[in-house]
PDB file of N, CA and C in Angstrom:
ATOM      1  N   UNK A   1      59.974 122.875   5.059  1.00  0.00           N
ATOM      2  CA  UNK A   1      59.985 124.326   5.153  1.00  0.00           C
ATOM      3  C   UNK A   1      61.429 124.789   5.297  1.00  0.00           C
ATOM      4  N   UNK A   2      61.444 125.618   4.483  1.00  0.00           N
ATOM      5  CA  UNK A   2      62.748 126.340   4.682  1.00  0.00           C
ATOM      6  C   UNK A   2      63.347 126.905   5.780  1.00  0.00           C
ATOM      7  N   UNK A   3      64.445 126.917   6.031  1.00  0.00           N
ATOM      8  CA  UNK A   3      65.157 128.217   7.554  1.00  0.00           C
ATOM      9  C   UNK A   3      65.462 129.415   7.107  1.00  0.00           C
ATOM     10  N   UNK A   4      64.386 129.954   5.815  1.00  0.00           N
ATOM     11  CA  UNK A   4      65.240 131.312   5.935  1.00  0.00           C
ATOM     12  C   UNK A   4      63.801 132.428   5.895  1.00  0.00           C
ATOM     13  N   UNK A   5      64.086 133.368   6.978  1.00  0.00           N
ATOM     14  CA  UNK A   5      63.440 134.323   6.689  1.00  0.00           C
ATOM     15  C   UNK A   5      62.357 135.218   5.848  1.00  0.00           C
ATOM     16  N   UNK A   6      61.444 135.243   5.341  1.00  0.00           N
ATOM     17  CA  UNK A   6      60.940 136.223   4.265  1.00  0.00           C
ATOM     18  C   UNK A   6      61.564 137.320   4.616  1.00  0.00           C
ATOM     19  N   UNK A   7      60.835 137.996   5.748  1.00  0.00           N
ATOM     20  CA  UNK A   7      60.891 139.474   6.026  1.00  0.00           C
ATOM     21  C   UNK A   7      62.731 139.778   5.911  1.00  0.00           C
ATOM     22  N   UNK A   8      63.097 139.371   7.116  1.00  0.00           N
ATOM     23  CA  UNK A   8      64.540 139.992   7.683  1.00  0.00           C
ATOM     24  C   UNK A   8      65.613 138.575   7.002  1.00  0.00           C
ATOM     25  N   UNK A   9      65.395 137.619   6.053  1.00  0.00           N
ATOM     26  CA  UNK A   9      66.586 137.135   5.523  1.00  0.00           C
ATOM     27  C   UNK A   9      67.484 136.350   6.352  1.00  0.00           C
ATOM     28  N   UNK A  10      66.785 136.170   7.146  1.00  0.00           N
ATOM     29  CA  UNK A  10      67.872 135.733   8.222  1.00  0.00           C
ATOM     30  C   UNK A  10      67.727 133.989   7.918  1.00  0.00           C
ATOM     31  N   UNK A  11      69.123 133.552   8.088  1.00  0.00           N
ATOM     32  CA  UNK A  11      69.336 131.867   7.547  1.00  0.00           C
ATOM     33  C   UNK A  11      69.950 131.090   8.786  1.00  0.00           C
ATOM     34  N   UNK A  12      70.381 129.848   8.480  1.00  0.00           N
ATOM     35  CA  UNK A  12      71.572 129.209   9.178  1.00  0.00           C
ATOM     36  C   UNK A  12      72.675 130.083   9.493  1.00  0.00           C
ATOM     37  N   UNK A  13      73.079 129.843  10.661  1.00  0.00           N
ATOM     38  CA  UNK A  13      74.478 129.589  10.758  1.00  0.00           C
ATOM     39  C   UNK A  13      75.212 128.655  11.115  1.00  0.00           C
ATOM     40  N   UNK A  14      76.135 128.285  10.319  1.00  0.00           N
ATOM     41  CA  UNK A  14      76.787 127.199  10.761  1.00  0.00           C
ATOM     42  C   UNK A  14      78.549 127.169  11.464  1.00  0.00           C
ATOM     43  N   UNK A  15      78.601 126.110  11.795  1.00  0.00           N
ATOM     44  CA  UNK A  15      79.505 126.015  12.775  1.00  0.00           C
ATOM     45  C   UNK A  15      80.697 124.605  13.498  1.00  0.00           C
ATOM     46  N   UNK A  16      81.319 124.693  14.037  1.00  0.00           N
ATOM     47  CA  UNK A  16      81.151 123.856  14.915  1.00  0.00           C
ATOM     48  C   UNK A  16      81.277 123.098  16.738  1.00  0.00           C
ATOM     49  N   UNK A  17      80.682 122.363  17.084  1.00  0.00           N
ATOM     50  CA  UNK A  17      80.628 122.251  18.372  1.00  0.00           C
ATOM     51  C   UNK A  17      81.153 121.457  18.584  1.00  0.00           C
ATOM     52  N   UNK A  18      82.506 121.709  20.197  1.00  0.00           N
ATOM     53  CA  UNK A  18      83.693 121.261  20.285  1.00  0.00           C
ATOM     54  C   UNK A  18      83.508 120.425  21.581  1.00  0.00           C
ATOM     55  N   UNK A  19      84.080 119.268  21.749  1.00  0.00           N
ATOM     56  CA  UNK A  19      83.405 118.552  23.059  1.00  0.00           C
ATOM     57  C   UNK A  19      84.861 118.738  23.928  1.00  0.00           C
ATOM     58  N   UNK A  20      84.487 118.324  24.952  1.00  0.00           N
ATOM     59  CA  UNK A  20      86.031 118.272  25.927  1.00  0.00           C
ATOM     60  C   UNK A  20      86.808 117.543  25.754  1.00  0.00           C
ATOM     61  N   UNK A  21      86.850 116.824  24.819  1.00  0.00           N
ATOM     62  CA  UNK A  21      87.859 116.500  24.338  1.00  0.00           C
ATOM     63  C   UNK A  21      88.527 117.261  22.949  1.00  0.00           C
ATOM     64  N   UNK A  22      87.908 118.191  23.035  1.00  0.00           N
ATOM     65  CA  UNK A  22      88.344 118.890  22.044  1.00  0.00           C
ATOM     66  C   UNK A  22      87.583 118.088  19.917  1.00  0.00           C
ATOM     67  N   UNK A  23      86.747 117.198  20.386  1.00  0.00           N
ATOM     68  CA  UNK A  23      86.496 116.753  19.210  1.00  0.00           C
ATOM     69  C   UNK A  23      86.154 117.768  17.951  1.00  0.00           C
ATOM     70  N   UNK A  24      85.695 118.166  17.494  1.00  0.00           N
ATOM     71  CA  UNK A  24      85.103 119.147  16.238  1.00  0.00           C
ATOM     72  C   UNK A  24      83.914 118.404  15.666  1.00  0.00           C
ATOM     73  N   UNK A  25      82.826 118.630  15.983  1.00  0.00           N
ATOM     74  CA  UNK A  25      81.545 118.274  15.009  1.00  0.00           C
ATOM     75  C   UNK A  25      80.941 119.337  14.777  1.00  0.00           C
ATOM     76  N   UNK A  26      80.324 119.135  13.072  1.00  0.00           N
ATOM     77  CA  UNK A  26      79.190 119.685  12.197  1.00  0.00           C
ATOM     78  C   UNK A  26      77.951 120.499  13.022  1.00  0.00           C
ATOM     79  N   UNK A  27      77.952 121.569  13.417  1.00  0.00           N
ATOM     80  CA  UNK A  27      76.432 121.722  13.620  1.00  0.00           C
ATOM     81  C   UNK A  27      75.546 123.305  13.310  1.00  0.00           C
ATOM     82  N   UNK A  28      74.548 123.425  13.322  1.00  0.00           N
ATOM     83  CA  UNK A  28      74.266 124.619  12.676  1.00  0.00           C
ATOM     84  C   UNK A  28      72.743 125.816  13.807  1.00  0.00           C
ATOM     85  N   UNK A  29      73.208 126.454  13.872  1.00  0.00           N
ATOM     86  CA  UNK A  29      72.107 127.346  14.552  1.00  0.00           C
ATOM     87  C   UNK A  29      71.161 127.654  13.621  1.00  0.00           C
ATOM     88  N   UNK A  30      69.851 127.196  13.555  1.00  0.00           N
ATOM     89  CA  UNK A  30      68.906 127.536  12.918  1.00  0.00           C
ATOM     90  C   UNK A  30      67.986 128.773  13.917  1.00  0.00           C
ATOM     91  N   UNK A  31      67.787 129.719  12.933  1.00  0.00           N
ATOM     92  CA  UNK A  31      66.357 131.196  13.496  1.00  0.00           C
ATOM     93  C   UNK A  31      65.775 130.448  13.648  1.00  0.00           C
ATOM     94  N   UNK A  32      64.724 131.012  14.803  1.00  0.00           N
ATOM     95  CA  UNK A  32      63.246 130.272  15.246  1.00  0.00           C
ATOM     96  C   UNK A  32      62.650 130.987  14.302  1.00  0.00           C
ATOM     97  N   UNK A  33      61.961 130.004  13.174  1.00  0.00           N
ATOM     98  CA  UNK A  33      60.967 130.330  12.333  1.00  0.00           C
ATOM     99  C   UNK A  33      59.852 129.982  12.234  1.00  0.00           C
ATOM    100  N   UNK A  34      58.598 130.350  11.936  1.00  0.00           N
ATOM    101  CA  UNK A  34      57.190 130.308  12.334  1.00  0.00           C
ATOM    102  C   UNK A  34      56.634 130.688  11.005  1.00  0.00           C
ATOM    103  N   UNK A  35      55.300 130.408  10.865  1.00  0.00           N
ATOM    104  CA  UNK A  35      54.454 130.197   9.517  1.00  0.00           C
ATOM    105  C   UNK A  35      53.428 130.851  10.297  1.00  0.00           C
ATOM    106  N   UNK A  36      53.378 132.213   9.699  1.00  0.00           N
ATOM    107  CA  UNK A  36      52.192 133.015  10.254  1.00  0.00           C
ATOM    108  C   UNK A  36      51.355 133.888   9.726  1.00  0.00           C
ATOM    109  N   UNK A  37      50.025 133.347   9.719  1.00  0.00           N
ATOM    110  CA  UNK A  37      49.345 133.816   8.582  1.00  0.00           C
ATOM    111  C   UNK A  37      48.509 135.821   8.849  1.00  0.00           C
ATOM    112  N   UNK A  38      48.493 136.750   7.947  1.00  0.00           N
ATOM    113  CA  UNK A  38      48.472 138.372   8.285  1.00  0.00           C
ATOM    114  C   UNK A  38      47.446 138.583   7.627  1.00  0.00           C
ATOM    115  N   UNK A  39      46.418 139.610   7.835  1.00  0.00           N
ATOM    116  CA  UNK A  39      45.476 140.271   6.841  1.00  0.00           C
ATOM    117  C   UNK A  39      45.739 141.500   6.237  1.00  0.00           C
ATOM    118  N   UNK A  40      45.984 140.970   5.091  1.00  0.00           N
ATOM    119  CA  UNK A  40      45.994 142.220   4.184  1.00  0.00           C
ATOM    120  C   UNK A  40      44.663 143.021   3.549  1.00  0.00           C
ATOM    121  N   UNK A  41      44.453 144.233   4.761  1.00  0.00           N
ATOM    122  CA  UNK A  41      42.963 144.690   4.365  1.00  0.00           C
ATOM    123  C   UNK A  41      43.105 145.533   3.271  1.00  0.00           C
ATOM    124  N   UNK A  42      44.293 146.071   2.400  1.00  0.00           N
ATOM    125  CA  UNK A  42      43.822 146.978   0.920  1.00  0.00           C
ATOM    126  C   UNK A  42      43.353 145.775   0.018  1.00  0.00           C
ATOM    127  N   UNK A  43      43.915 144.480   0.052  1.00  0.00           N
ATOM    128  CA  UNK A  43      43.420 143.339  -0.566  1.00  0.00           C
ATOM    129  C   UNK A  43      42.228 142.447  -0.241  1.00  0.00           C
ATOM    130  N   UNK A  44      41.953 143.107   0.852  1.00  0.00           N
ATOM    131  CA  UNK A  44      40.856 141.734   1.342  1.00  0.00           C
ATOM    132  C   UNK A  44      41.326 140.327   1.540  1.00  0.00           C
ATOM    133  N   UNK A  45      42.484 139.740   1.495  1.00  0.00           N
ATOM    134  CA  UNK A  45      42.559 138.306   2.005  1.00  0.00           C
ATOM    135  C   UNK A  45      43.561 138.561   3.154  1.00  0.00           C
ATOM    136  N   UNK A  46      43.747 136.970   3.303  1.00  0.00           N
ATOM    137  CA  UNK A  46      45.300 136.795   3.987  1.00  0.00           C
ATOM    138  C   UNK A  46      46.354 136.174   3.150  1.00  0.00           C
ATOM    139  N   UNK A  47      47.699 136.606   3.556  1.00  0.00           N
ATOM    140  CA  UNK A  47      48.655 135.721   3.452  1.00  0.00           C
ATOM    141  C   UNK A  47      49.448 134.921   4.541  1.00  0.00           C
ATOM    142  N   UNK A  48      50.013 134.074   4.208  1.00  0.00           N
ATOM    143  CA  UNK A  48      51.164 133.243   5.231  1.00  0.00           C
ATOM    144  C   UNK A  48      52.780 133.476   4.499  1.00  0.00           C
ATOM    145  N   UNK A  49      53.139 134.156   5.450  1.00  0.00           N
ATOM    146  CA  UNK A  49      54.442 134.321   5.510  1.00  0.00           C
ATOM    147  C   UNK A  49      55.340 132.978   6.759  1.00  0.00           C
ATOM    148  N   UNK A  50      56.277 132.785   6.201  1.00  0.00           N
ATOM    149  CA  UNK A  50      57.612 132.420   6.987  1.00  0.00           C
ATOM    150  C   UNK A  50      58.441 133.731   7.588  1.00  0.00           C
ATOM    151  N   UNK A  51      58.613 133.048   8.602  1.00  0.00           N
ATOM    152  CA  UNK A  51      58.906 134.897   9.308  1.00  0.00           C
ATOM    153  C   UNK A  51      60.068 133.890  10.353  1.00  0.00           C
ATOM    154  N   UNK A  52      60.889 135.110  11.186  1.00  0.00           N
ATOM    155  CA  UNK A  52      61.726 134.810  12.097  1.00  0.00           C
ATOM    156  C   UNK A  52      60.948 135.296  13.255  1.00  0.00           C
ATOM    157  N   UNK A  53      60.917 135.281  14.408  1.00  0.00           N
ATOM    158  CA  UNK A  53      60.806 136.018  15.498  1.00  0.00           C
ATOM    159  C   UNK A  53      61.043 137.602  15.232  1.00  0.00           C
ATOM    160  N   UNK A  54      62.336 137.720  14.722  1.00  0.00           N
ATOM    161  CA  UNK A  54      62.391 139.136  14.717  1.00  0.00           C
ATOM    162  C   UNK A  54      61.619 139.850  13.634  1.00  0.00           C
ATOM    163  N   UNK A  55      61.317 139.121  12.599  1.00  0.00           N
ATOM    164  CA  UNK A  55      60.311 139.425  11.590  1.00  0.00           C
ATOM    165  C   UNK A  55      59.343 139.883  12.169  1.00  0.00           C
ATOM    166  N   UNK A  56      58.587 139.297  12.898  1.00  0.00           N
ATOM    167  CA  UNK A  56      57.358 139.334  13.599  1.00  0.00           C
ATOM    168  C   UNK A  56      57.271 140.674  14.399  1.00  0.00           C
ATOM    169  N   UNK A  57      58.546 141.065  14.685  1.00  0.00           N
ATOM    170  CA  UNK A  57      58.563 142.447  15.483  1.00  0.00           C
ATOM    171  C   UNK A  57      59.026 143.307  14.693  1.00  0.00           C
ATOM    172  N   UNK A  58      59.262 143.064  13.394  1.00  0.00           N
ATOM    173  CA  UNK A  58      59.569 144.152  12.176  1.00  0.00           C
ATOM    174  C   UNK A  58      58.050 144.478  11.997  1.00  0.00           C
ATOM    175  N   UNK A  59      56.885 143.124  11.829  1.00  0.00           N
ATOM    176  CA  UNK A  59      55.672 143.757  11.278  1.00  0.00           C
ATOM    177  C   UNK A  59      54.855 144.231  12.434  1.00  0.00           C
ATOM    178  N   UNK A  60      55.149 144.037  13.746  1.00  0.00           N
ATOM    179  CA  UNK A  60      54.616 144.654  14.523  1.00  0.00           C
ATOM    180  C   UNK A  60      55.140 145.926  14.783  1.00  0.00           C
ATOM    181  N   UNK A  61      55.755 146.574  14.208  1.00  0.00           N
ATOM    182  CA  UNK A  61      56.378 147.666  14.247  1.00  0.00           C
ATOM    183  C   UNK A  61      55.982 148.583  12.876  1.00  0.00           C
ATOM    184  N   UNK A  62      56.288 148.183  12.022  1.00  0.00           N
ATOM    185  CA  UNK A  62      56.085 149.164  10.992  1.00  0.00           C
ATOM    186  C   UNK A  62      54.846 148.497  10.250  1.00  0.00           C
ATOM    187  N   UNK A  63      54.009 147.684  10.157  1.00  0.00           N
ATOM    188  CA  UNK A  63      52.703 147.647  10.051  1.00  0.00           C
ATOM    189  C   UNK A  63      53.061 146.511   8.587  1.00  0.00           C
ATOM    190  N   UNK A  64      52.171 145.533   8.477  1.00  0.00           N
ATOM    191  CA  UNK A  64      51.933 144.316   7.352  1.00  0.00           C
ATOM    192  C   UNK A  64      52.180 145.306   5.877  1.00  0.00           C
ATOM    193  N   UNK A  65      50.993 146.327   5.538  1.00  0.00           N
ATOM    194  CA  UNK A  65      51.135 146.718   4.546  1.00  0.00           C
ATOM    195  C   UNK A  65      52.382 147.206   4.040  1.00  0.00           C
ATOM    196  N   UNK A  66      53.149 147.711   4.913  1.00  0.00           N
ATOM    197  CA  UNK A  66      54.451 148.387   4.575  1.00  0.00           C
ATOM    198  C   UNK A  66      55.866 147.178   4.252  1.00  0.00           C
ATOM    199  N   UNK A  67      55.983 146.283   4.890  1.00  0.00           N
ATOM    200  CA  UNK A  67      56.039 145.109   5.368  1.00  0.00           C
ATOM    201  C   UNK A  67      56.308 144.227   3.569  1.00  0.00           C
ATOM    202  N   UNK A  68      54.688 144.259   3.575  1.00  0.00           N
ATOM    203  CA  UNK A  68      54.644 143.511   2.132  1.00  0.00           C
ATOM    204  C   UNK A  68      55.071 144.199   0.527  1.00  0.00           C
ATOM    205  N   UNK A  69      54.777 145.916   1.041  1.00  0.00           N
ATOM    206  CA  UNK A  69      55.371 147.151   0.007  1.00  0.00           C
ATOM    207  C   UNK A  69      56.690 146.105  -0.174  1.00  0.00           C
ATOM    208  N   UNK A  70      57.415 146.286   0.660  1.00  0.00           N
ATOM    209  CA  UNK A  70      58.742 145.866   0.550  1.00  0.00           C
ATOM    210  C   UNK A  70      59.348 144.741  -0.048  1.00  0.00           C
ATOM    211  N   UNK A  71      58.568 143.459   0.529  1.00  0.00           N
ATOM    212  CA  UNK A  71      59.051 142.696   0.135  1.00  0.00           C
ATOM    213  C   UNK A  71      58.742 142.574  -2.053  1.00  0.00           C
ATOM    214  N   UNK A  72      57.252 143.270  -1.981  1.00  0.00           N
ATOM    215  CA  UNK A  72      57.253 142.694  -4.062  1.00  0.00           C
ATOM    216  C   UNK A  72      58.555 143.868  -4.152  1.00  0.00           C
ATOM    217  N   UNK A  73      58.664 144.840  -3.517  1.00  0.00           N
ATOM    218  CA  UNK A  73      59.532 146.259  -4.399  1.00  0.00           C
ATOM    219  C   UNK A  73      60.942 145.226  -4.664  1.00  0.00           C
ATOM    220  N   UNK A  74      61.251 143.904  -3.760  1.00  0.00           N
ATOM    221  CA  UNK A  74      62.568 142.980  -3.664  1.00  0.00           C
ATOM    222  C   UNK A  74      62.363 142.263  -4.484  1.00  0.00           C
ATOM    223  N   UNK A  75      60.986 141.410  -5.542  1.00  0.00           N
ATOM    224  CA  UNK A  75      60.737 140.549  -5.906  1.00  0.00           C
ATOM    225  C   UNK A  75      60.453 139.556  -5.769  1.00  0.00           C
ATOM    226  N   UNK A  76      59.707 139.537  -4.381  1.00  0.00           N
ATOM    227  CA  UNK A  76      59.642 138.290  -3.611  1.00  0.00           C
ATOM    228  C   UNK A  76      57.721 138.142  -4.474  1.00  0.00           C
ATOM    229  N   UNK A  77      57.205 136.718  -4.564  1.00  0.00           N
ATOM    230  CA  UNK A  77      56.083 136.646  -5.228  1.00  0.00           C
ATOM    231  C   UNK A  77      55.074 136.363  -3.640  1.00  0.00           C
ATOM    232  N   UNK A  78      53.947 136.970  -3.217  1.00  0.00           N
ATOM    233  CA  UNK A  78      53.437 136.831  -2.082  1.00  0.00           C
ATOM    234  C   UNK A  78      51.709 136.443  -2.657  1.00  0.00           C
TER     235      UNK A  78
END
C-alpha cells in the first residue's frame, strides 16, 4: 500500500536523523494512513479509500459525497 493520501495528498517526508555524534542517516516520516471503507448512498455501494487521518476529518466534515465530487472532478478513478 502506498503512503500517499487520496483525499488531502499528503506523502513522505523525508529527511535526516542525526545521532550525537552527529552521524547523518536516511529516514523518512510517513502520514498515518488507513484503508477505510464509506457508503456512497446516491450509488448504493461502498468504496475503500486510502485516507490520512486528516482525510478522515476532511470527510467528516464536509460529507463523503462531496468528498468523492472532488476527487473524479481531479481524475482520480474510485
Amino acid at each position: 500500500m502506498s503512503a500517499i493520501c487520496q483525499v488531502t495528498g499528503r506523502k513522505p517526508g523525508f529527511g535526516k536523523s542525526v545521532s550525537h555524534s552527529h552521524k547523518r542517516t536516511n529516514r523518512r516520516w510517513d502520514p498515518n494512513i488507513q484503508r477505510k471503507t464509506y457508503y456512497l448512498p446516491s450509488e448504493g455501494r461502498r468504496i475503500t479509500l486510502t485516507v490520512s487521518t486528516k482525510g478522515i476529518k476532511t470527510i467528516d466534515r464536509d460529507g463523503i459525497e462531496a468528498v468523492v465530487t472532488r476527487l473524479r472532478a481531479r481524475g482520480q478513478k474510485i
